[in-house]
Protein backbone atom coordinates (compact mmCIF):
# COMPACT_ATOMS: atom_id res chain seq x y z
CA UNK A 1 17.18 -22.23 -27.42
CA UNK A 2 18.57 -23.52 -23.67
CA UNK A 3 14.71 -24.97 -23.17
CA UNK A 4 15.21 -26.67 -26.60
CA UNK A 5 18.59 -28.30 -26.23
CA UNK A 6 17.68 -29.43 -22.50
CA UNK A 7 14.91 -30.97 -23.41
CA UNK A 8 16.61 -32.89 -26.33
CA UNK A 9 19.52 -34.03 -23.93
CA UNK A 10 16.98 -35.42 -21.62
CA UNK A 11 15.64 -36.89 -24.42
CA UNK A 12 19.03 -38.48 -25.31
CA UNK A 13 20.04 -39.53 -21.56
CA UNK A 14 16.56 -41.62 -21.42
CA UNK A 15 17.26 -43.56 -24.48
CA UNK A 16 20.74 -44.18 -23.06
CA UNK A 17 19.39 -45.13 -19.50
CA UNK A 18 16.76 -47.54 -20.38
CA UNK A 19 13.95 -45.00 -19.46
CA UNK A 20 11.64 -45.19 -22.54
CA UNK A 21 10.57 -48.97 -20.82
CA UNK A 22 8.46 -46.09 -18.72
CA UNK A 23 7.42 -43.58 -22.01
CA UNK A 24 4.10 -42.50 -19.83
CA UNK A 25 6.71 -41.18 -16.97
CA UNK A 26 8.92 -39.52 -19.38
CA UNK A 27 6.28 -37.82 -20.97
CA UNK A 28 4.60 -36.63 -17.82
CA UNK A 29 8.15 -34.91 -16.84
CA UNK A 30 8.22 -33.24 -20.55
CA UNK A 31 4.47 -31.58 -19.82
CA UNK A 32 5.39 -30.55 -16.72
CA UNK A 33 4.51 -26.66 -16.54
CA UNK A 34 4.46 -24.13 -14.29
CA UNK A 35 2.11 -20.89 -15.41
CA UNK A 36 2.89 -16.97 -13.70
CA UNK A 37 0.60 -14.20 -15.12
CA UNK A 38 2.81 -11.24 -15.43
CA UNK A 39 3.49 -7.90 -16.75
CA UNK A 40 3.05 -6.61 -19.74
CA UNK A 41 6.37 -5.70 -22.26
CA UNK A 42 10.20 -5.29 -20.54
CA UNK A 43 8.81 -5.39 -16.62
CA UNK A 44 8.09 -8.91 -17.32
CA UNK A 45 11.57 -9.88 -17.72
CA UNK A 46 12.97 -9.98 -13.84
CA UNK A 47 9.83 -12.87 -13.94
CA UNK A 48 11.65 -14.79 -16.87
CA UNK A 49 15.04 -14.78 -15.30
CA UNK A 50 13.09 -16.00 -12.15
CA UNK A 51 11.91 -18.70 -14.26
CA UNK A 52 14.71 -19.85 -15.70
CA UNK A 53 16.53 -20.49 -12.60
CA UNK A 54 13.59 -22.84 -12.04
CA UNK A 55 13.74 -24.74 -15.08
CA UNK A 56 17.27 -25.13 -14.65
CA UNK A 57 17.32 -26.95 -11.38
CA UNK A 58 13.79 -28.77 -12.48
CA UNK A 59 14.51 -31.15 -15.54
CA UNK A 60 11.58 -31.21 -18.04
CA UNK A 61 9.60 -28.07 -16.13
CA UNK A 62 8.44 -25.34 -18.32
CA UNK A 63 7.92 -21.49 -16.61
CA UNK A 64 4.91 -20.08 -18.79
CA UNK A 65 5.03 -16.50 -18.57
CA UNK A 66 1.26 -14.88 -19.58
CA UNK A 67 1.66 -11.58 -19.89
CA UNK A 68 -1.57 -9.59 -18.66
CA UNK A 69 -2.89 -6.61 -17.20
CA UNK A 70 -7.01 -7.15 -18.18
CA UNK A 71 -9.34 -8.72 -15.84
CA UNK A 72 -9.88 -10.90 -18.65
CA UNK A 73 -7.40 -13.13 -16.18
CA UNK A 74 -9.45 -13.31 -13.12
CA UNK A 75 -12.29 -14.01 -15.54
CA UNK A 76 -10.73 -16.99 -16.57
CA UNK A 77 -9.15 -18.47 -12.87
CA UNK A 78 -12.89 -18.02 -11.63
CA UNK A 79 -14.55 -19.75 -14.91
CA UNK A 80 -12.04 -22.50 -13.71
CA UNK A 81 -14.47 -23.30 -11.22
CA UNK A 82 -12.01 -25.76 -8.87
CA UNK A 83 -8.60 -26.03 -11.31
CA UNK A 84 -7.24 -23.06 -12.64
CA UNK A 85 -5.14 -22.81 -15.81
CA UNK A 86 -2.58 -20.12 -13.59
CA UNK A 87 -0.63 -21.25 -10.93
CA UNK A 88 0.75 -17.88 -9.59
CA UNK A 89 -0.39 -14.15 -10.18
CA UNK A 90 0.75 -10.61 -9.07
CA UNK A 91 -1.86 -8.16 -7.93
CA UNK A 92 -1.83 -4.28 -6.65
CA UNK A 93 -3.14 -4.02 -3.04
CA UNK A 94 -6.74 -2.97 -3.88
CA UNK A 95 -6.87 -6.54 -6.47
CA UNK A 96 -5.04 -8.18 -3.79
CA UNK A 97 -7.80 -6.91 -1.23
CA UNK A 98 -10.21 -8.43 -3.52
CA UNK A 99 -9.11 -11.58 -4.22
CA UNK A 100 -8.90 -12.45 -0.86
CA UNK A 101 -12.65 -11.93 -0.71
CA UNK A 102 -13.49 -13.45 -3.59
CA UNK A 103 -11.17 -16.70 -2.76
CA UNK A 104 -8.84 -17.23 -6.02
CA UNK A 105 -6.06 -16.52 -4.37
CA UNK A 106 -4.29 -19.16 -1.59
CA UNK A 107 -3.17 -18.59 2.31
CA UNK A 108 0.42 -18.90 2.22
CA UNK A 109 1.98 -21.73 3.59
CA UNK A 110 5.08 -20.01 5.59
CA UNK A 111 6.85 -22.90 6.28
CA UNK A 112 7.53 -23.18 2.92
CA UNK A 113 9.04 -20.10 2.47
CA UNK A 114 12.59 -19.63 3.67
CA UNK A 115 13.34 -16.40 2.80
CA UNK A 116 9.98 -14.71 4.36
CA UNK A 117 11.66 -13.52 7.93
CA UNK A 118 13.60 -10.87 5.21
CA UNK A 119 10.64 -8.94 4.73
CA UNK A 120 9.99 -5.95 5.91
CA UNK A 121 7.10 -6.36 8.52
CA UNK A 122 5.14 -3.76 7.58
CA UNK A 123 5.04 -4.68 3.97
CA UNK A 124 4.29 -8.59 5.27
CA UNK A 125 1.48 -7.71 7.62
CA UNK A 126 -0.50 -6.12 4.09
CA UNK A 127 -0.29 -9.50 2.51
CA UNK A 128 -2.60 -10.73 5.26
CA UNK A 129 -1.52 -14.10 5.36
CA UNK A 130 -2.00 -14.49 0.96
CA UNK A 131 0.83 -14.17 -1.61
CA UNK A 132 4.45 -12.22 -0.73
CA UNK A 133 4.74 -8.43 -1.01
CA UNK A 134 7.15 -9.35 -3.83
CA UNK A 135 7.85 -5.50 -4.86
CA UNK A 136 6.69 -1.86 -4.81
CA UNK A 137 6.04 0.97 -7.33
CA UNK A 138 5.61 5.03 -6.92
CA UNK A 139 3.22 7.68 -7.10
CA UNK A 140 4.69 10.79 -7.13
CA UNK A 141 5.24 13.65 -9.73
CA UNK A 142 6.42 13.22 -12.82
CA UNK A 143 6.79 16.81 -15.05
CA UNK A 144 8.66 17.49 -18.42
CA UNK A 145 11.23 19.56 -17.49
CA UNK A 146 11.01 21.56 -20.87
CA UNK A 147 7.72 23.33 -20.12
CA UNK A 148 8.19 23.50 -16.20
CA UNK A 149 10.74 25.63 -14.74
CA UNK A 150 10.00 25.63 -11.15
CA UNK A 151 8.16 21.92 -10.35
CA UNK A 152 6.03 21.41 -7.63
CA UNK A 153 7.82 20.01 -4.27
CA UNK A 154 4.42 19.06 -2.61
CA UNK A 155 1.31 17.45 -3.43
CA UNK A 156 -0.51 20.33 -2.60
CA UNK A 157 1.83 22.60 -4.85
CA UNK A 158 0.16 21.01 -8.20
CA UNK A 159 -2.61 23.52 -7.03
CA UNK A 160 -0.72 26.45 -7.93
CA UNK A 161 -2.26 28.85 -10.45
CA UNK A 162 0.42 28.84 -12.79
CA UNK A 163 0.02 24.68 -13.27
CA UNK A 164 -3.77 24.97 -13.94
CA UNK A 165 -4.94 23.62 -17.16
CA UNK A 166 -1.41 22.05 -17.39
CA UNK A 167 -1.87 18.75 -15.59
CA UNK A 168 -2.93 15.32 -16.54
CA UNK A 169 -4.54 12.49 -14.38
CA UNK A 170 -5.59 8.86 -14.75
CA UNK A 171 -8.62 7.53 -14.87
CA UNK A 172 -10.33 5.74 -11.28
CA UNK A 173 -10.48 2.45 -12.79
CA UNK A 174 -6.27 2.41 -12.46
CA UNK A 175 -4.91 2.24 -9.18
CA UNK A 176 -3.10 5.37 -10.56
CA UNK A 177 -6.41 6.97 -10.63
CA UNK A 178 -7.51 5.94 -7.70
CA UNK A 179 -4.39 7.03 -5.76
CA UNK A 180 -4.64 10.66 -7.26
CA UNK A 181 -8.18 10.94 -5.63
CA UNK A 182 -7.13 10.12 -2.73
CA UNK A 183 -3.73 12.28 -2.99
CA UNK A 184 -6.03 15.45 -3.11
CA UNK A 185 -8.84 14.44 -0.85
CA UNK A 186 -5.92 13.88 1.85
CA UNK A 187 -4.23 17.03 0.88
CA UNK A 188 -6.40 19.18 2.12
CA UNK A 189 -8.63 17.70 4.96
CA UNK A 190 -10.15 14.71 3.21
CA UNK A 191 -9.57 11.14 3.64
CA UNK A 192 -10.23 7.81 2.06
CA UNK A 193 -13.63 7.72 3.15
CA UNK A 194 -13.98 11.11 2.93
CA UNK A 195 -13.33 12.46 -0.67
CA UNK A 196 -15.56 15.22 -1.47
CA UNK A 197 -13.17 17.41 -1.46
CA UNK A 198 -10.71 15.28 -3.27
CA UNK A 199 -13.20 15.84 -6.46
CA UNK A 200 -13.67 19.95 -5.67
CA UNK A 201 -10.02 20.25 -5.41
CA UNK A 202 -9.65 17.70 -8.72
CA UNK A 203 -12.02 19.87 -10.91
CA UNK A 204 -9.79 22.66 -9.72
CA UNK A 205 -6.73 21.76 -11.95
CA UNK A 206 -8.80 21.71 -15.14
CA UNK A 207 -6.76 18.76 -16.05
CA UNK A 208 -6.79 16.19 -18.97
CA UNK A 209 -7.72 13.11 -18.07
CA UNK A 210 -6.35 9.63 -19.19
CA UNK A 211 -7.57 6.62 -19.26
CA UNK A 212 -4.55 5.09 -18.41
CA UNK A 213 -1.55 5.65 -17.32
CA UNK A 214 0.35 4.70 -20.40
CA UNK A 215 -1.78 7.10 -22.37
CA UNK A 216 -0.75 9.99 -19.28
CA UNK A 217 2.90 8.64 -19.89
CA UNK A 218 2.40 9.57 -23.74
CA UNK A 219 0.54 12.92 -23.03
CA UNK A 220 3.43 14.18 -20.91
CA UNK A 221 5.84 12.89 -23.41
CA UNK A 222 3.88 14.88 -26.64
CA UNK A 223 3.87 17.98 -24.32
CA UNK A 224 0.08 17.40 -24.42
CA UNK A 225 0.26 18.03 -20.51
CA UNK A 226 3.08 19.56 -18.29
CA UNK A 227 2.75 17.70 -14.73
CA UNK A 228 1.27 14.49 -13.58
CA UNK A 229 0.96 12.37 -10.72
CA UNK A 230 2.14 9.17 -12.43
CA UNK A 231 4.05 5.62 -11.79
CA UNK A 232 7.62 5.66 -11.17
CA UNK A 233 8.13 2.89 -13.76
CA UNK A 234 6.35 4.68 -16.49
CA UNK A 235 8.40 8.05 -15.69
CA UNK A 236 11.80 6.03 -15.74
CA UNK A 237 10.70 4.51 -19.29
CA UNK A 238 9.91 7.50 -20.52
CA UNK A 239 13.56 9.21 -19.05
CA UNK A 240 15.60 6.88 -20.74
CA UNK A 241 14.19 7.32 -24.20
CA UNK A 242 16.03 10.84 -23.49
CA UNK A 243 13.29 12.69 -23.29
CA UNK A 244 12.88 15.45 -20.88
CA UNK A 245 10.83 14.23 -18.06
CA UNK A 246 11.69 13.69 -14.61
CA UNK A 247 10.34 12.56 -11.28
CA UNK A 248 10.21 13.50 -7.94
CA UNK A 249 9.12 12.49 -4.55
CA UNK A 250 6.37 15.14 -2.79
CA UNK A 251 6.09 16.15 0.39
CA UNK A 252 5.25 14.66 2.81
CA UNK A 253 5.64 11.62 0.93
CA UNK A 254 5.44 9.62 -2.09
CA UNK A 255 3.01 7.15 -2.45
CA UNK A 256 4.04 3.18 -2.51
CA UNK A 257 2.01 0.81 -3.98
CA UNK A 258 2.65 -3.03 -2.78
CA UNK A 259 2.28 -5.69 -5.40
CA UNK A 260 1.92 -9.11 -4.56
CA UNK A 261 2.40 -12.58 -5.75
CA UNK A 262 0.46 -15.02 -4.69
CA UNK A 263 -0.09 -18.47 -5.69
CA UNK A 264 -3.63 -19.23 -7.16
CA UNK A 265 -6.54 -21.23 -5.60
CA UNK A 266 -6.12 -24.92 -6.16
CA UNK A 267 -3.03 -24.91 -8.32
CA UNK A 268 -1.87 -28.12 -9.87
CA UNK A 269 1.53 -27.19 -8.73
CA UNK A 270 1.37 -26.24 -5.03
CA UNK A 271 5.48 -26.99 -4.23
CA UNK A 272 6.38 -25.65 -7.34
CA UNK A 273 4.50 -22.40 -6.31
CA UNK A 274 5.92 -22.19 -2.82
CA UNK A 275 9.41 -22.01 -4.80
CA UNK A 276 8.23 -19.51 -7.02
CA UNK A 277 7.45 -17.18 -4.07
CA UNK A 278 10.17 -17.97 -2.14
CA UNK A 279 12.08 -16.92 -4.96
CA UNK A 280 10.66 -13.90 -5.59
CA UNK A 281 11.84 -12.91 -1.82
CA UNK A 282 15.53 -13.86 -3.03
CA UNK A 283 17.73 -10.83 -2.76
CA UNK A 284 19.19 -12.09 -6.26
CA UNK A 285 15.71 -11.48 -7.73
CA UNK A 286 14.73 -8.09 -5.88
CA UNK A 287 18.11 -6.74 -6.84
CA UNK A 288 17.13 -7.52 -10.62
CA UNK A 289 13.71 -5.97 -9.95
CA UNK A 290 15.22 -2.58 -8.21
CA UNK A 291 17.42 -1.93 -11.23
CA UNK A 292 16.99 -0.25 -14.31
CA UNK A 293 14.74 -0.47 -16.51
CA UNK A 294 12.18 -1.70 -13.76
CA UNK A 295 12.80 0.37 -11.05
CA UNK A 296 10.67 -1.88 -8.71
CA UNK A 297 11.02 -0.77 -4.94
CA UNK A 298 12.83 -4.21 -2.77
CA UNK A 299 10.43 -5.37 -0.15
CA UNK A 300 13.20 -7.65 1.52
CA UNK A 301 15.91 -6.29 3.57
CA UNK A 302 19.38 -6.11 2.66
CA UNK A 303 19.07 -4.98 -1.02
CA UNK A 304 20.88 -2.23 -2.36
CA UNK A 305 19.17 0.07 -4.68
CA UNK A 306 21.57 0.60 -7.89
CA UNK A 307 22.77 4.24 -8.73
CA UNK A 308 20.56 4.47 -11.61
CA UNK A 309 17.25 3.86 -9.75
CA UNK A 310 18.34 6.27 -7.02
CA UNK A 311 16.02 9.26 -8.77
CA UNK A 312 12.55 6.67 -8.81
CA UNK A 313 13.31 4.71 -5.97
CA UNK A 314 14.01 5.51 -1.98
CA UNK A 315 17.53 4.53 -1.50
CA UNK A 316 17.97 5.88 2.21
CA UNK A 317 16.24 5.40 5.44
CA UNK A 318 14.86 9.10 5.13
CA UNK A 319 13.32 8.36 1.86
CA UNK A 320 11.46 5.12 2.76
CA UNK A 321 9.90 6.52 6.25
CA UNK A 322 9.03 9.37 4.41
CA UNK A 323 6.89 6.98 1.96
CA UNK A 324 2.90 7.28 2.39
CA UNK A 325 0.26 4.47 2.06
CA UNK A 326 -3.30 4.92 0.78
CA UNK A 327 -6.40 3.11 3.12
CA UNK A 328 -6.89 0.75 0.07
CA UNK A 329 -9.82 -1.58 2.46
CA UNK A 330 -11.42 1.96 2.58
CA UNK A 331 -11.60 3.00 -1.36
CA UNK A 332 -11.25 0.24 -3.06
CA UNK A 333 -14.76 -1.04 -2.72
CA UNK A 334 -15.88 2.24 -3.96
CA UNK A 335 -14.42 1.74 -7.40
CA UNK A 336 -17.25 1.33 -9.82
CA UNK A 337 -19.33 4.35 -8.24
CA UNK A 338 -15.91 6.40 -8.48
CA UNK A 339 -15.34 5.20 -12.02
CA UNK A 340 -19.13 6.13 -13.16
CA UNK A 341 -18.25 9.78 -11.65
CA UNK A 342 -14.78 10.33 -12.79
CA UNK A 343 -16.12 9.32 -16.39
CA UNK A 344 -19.01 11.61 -16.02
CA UNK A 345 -17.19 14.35 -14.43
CA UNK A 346 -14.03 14.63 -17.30
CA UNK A 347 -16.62 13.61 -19.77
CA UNK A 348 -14.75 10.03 -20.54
C-alpha cells in the first residue's frame, strides 16, 4: 500500500509540475527496479525492510525481493549470458567459493562502501574481494529436550552409546550436510581433505538421514530423531512454536557459516547495488538480522545481540573466539562425489 500511494503522488506532482511534456522520462523512473534473490519464508523479511528504506529515499525505484534457495537461480543469471535479470544475491561460503570461479558474481568496489571498515577482518578477508559477509548462521546441536536428559556438550559426545540410532543428519548436498562430515572427520583425527574417517565414525551413529535440513528440523520436532547437528535458525523456529527443542554450542566450538551478498555480474544497476551492500553492513540492518525470529550472527562491529537470540547466537567475546570454521576451498569441490556416497551409503 506505501509503494501504491507513492507512486500515485508522483504521479500527481508530475501533472502539477509540467513533467508529462517528458512522459518517456517519467516512465523510465516508474520501471525503475532493483532485484535481490533472497530467503525463503520469514528470514526474508530483514531484506524487505532493507528495501524499503531504499525505495523511500529513491522516488519511482521498486526493491524486488525473489525468494529462492534452488540453483534454479544461478541457472538463470548464467543463461543471461552478459545481463542478468538479478542484481544482488546471497550465497553460503562454499556457493560463494564457486561463484567466484565461475564469474557471476562482481569484485566489490570498496570505495563505494562506507560502512565496510566495520567489519570484522576476519569475516572480510573470506569475501575475497566479492560481495560483503553480510551475516552468519550456526552449526551446533540441536536435541528435543523431552527424549534427552543429559545432551551432549561436545561434538564428539553425539558418539555416545546411549545416542546411537537416535540422531539425524542432513544430506551432503546442504551445506548442513556437508558441515556434519566434516564435524566428525575433524573430531577424531580427520580433516577436510581427509574424511575417511568422518564416514566410519558417521555410519557409527546409525542415524536417519535427511535430505534437508527443514525435513531434520521436522524429524526432531515429530520425535522421529532425538539429536541433530542442525542450523541455529531452524532450531530457534522450531523453539518458539513451544516445542521442546533446544540448542547448544559444542565444544570446542560451534560452527559459523558466512553468508554473503554480493552484487551480480553485469547488473543494470551497479550504484544502486553498491547501496544495497552498503546497507546490509548498516548496524540498523544487522541489528534487525541478529534478532528474533532470524537469529542471524552480526558480521559488523558494534551490534548488540538482543536477549532473545542470546541461546543461538554468541553474545560475548568467549563465545565468538570459541566459534570454528570449516576449510570450505578444501570440500567444497568434492560435493557431487560426496553427494553420490552419502546417497548410496544412507540409501537416499
Amino acid at each position: 500500500m506505501i509503494r501504491i500511494s507513492r507512486r500515485a503522488a508522483l504521479g500527481g506532482l508530475a501533472a502539477g509540475t509540467g513533467l508529462l511534456a517528458a512522459p518517456t522520462l517519467v516512465r523510465a523512473q516508474a520501471a525503475r527496479e532493483l532485484v535481490i534473490v533472497t530467503y525463503p519464508g520469514r528470514l526474508s523479511e530483514p531484506h524487505r525492510w532493507l528495501g524499503d528504506q531504499m525505495e523511500r529515499r529513491h522516488a519511482g525505484l521498486r526493491v524486488r525481493l525473489v525468494p529462492s534457495d534452488s540453483q534454479d537461480i544461478v541457472a538463470q543469471i548464467k543463461a543471461g549470458q552478459g545481463q542478468s535479470a538479478f542484481d544482488a544475491m546471497p550465497n553460503d561460503e562454499p556457493p560463494h567459493i564457486t561463484a567466484m570461479s565461475e564469474g557471476y558474481i562482481a569484485r566489490r568496489n570498496d570505495a563505494a562502501l562506507r560502512n565496510l571498515p566495520s567489519v570484522f577482518p576476519d569475516l572480510l578477508a573470506k569475501s575475497q574481494g566479492f560481495g560483503v559477509p553480510a551475516t552468519y548462521s550456526l552449526v551446533g546441536i540441536a536435541y528435543n529436550s523431552s527424549l534427552v536428559r543429559n545432551p551432549p556438550e561436545s561434538w564428539a559426545d553425539m558418539w555416545k552409546p546411549e545416542f546411537r540410532g537416535k540422531i539425524g543428519i542432513a544430506r551432503t548436498s546442504s551445506n548442513l550436510g556437508l558441515a556434519t562430515l566434516a564435524i566428525a572427520a575433524k573430531s577424531f583425527g580427520g580433516s577436510e581433505t581427509a574424511l575417511e574417517v568422518g564416514w566410519d565414525k558417521l555410519r557409527e551413529l546409525q542415524p536417519k538421514a535427511a535430505r534437508s535440513p527443514a525435513i531434520l528440523t521436522q524429524m526432531l520436532e515429530r520425535e522421529e530423531i532425538a539429536i541433530a547437528p542442525l542450523w541455529n535458525n531452524n532450531t530457534a523456529s522450531a523453539a518458539e512454536k513451544g516445542l521442546p527443542i533446544r540448542f547448544m554450542m559444542p565444544k570446542p566450538g560451534a560452527i559459523a557459516i558466512i553468508s554473503f551478498m554480493s552484487g551480480i555480474t553485469n547488473s543494470r544497476n551497479p550504484e544502486l547495488v553498491n547501496e544495497w551492500l552498503d546497507g546490509i553492513l548498516s548496524a540498523e540492518y544487522q541489528a534487525r538480522a541478529a534478532a528474533s525470529p532470524y537469529f542471524f550472527g552480526p558480521t559488523v562491529r558494534g551490534v548488540t545481540v538482543p536477549e532473545a537470540a542470546r541461546p543461538y547466537t554468541p553474545s560475548t567475546p568467549a563465545e565468538v573466539l570459541a566459534l570454528q570454521t570449516i576449510d570450505w576451498p578444501a570440500i567444497a569441490p568434492q560435493r557431487g562425489p560426496l553427494v553420490e556416497r552419502f546417497d548410496r551409503v544412507f540409501a537416499l
